[in-house]
C-alpha atoms as a PDB file:
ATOM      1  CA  UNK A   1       4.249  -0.949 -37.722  1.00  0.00           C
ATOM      2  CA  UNK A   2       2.011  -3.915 -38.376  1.00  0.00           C
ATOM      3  CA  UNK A   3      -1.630  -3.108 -39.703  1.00  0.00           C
ATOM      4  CA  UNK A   4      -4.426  -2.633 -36.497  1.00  0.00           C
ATOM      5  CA  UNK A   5      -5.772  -6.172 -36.508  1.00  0.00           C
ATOM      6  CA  UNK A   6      -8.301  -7.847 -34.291  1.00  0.00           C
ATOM      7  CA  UNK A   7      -8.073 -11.825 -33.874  1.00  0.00           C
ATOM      8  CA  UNK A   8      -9.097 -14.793 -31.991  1.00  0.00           C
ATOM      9  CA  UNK A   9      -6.924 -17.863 -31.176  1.00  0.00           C
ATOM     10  CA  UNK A  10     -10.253 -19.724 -30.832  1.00  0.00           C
ATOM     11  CA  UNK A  11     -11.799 -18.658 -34.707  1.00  0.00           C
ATOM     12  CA  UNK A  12     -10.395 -17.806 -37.578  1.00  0.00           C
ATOM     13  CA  UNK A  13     -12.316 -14.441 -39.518  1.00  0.00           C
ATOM     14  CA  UNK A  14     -15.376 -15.965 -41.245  1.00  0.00           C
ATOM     15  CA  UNK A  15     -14.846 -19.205 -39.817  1.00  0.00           C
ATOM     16  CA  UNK A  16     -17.578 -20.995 -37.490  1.00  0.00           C
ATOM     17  CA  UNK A  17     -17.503 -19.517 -33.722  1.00  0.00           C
ATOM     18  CA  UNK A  18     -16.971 -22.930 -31.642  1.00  0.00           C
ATOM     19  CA  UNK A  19     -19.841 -23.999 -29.631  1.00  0.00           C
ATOM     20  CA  UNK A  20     -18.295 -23.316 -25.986  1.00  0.00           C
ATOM     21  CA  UNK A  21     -18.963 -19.625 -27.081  1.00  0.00           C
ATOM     22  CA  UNK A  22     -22.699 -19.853 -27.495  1.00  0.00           C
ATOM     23  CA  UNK A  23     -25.749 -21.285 -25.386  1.00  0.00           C
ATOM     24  CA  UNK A  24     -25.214 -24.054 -26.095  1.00  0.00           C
ATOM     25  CA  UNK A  25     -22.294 -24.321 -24.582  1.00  0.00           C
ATOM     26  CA  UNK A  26     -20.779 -22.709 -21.885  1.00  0.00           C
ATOM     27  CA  UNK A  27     -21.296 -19.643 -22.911  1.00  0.00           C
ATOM     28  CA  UNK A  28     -18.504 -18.044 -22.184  1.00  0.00           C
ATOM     29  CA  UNK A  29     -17.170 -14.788 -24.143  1.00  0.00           C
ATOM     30  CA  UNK A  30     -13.938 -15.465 -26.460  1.00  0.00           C
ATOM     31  CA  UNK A  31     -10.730 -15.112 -26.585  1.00  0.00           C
ATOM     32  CA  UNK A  32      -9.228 -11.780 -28.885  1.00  0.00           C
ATOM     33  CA  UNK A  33      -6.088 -10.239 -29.759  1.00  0.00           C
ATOM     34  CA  UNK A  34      -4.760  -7.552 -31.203  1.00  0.00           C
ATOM     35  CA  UNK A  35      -1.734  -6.015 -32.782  1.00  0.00           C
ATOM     36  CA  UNK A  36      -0.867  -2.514 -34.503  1.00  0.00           C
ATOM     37  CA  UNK A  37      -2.707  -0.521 -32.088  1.00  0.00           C
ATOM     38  CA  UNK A  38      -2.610   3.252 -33.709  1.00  0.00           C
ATOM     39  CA  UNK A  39      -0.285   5.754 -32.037  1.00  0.00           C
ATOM     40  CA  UNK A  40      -2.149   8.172 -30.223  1.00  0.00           C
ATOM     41  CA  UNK A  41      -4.684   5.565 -28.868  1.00  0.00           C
ATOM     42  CA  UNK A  42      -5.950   6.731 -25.463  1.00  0.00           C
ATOM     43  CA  UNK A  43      -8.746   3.646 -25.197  1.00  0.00           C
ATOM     44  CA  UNK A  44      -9.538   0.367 -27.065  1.00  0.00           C
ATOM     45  CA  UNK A  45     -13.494  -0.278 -27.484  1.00  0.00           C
ATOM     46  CA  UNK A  46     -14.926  -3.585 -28.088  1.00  0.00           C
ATOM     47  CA  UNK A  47     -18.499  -3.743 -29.600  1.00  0.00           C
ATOM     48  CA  UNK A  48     -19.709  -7.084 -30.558  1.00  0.00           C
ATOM     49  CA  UNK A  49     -22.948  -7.553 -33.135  1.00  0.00           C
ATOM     50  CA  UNK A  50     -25.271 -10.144 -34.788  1.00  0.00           C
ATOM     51  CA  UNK A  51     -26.354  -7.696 -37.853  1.00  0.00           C
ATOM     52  CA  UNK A  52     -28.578 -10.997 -38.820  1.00  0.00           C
ATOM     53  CA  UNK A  53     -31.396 -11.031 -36.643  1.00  0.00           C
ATOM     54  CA  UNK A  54     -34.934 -10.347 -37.795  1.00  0.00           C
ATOM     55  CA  UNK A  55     -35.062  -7.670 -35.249  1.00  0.00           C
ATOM     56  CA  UNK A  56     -32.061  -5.658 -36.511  1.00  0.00           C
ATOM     57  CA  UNK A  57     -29.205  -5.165 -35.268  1.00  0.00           C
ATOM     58  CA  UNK A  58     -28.174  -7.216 -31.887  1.00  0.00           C
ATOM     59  CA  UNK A  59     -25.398  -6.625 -28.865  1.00  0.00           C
ATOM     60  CA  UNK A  60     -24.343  -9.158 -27.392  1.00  0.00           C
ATOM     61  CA  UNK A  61     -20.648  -7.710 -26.412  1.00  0.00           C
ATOM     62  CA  UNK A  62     -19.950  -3.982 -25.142  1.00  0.00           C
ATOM     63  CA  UNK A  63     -16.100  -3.459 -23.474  1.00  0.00           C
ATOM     64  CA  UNK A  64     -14.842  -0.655 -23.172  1.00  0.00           C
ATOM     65  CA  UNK A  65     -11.896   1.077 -20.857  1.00  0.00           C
ATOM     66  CA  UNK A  66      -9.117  -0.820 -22.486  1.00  0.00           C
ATOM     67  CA  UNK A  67      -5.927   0.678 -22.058  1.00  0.00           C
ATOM     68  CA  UNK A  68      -3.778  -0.169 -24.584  1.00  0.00           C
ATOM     69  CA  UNK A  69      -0.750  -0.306 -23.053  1.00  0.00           C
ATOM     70  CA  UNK A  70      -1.970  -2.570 -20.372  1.00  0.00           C
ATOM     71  CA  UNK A  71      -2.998  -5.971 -22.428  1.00  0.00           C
ATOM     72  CA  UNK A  72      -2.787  -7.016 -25.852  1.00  0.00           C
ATOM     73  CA  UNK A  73      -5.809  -9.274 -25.688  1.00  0.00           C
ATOM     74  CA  UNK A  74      -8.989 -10.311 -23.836  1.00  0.00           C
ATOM     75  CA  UNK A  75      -8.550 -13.737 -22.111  1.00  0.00           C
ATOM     76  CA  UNK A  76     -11.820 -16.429 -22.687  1.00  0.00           C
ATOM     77  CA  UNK A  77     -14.677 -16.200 -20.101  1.00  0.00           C
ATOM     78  CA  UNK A  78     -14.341 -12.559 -19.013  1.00  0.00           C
ATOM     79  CA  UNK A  79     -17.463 -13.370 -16.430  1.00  0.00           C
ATOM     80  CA  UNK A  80     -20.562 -10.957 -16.343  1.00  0.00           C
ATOM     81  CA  UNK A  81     -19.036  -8.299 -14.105  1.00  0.00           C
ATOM     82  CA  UNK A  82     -19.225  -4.811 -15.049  1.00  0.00           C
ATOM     83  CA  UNK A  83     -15.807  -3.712 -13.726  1.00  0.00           C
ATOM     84  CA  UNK A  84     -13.542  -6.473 -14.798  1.00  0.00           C
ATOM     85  CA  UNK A  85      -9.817  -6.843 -13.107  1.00  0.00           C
ATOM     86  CA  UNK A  86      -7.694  -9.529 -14.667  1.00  0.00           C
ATOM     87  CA  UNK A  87      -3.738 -10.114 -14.406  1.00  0.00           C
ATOM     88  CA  UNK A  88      -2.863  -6.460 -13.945  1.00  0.00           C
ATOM     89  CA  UNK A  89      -5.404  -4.605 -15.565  1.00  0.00           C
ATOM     90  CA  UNK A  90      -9.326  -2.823 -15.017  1.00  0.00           C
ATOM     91  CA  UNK A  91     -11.782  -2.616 -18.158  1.00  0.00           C
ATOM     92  CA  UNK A  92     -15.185  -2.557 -17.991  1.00  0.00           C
ATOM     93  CA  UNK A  93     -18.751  -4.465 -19.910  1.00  0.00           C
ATOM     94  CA  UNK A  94     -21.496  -2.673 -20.563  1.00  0.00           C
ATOM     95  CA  UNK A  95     -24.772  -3.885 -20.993  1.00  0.00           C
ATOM     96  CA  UNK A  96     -26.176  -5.986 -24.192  1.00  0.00           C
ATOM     97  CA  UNK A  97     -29.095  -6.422 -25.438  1.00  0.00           C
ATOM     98  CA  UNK A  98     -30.358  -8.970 -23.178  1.00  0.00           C
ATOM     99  CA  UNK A  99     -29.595  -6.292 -20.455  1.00  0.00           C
ATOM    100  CA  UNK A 100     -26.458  -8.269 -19.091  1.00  0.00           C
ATOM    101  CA  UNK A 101     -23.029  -7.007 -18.651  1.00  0.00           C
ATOM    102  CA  UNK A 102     -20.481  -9.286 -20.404  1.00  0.00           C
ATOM    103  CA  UNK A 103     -20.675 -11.613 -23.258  1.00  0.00           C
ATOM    104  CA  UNK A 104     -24.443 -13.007 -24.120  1.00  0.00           C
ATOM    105  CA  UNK A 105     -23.622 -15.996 -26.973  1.00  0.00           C
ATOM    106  CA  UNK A 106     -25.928 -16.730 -29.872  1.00  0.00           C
ATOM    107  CA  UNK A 107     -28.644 -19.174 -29.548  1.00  0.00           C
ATOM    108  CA  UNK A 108     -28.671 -21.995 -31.738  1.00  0.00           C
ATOM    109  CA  UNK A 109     -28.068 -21.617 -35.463  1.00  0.00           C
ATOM    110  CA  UNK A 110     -30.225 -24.678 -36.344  1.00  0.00           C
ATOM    111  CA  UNK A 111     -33.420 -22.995 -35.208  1.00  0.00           C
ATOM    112  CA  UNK A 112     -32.479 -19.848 -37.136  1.00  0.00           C
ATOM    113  CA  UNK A 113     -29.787 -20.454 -39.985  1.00  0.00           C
ATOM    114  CA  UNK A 114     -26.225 -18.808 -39.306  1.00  0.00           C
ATOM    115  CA  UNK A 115     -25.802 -15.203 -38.346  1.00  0.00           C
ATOM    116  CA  UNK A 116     -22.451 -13.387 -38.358  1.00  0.00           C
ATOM    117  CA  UNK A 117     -21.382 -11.889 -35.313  1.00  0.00           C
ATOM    118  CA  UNK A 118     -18.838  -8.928 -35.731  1.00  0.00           C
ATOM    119  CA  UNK A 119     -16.160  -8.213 -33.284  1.00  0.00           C
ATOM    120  CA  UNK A 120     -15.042  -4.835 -33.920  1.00  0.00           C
ATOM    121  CA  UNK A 121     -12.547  -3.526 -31.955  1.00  0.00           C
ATOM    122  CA  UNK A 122     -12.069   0.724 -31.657  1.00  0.00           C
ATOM    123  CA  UNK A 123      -9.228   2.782 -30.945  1.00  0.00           C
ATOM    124  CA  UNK A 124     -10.077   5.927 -29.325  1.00  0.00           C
ATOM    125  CA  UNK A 125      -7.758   9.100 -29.245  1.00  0.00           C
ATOM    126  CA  UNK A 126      -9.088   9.608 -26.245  1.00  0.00           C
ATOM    127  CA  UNK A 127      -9.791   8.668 -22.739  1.00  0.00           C
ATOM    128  CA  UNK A 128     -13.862   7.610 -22.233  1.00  0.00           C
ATOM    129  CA  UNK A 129     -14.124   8.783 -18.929  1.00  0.00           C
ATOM    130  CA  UNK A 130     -17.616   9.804 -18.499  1.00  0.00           C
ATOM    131  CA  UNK A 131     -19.137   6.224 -18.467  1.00  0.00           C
ATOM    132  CA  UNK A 132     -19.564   4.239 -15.776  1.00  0.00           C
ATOM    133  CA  UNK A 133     -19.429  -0.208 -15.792  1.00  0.00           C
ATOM    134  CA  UNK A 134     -22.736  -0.622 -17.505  1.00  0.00           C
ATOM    135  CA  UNK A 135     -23.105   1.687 -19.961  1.00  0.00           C
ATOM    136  CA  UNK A 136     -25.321   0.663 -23.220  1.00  0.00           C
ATOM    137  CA  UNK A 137     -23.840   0.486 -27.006  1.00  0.00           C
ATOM    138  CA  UNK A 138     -25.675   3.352 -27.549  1.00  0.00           C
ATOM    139  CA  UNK A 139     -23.906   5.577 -24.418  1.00  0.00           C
ATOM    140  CA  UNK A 140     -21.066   4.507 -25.728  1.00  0.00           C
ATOM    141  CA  UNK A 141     -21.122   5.226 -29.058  1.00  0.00           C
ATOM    142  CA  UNK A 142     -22.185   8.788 -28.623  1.00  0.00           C
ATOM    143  CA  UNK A 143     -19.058   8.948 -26.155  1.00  0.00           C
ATOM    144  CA  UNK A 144     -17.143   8.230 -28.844  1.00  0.00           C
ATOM    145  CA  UNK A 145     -18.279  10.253 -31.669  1.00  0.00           C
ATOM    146  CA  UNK A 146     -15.194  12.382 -33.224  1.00  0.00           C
ATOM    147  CA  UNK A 147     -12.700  10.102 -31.382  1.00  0.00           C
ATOM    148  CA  UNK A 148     -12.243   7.193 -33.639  1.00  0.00           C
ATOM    149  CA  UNK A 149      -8.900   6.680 -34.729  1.00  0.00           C
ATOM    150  CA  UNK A 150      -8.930   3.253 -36.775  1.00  0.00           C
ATOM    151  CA  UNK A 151     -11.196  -0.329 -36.713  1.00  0.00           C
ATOM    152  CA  UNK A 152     -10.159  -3.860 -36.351  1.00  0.00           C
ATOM    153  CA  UNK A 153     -12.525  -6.470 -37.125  1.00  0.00           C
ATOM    154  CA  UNK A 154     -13.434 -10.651 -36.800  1.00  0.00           C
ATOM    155  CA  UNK A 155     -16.086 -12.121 -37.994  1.00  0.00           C
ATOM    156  CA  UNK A 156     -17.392 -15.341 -36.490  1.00  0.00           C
ATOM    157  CA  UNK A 157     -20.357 -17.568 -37.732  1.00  0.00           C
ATOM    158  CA  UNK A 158     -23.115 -19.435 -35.540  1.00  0.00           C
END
């Protein structure tokens, strides 16, 4: 079985994130794949961070309710629903840090110098059944406690 790898068809790992990602572009949240999900995985769990920013640590991506035998991926521009349904299958955003569901982009790297934003992708061993669309990184994360089974990660710079 292939290693538990995230990627992006739009960024390589360490690699610039293009512009349509951020605010200034369209904003829209990116692309990701995966492959060698873990056996045993029950949920996949996407958590996306700028660990850059003067204020500490920064959402700007919470997904969650992935089922990992229902997609192999997250297509570009999920929207800013909390229950997403796309081409056969249900997951769900939380909120970020700007207190939207869905993707938030960085702001503008000239006015700050570039940050790395870290796509890591979770898979659970179980089922995360007690949160609701919405729920914050921090819900989630102590909903997951004890049930990670392996991490996949990109790393995109703006």
């Amino acid at each position: 079985m292939a290693a538990f790898r995230l990627t992006s068809p739009a960024f390589d790992h360490d690699d610039d994130l293009p512009v349509r990602f951020t605010q200034d572009g369209d904003d829209v949240s990116p692309p990701l794949t995966w492959e060698g999900v873990p056996e045993g995985t029950k949920e996949l769990v996407l958590i996306c961070e700028d660990r850059d920013g003067d204020e500490g640590v920064v959402t700007h991506w919470v997904v969650y309710g992935i089922l990992p035998d229902e997609t192999d991926g997250l297509p570009e521009d999920l929207g800013d629903q909390a229950l997403v349904s796309h081409e056969g299958f249900e997951l769900y955003q939380g909120l970020n840090e700007f207190d939207n569901s869905g993707w938030t982009g960085p702001t503008s790297a000239e006015d700050r110098g570039p940050h790395r934003y870290f796509f890591r992708l979770f898979a659970m061993d179980a089922e995360l059944v007690e949160l609701s669309p919405g729920a914050t990184r921090h819900e989630l994360r102590k909903a997951a406690e004890g049930h990670v089974l392996a991490t996949a990660e990109i790393v995109g710079i703006a």
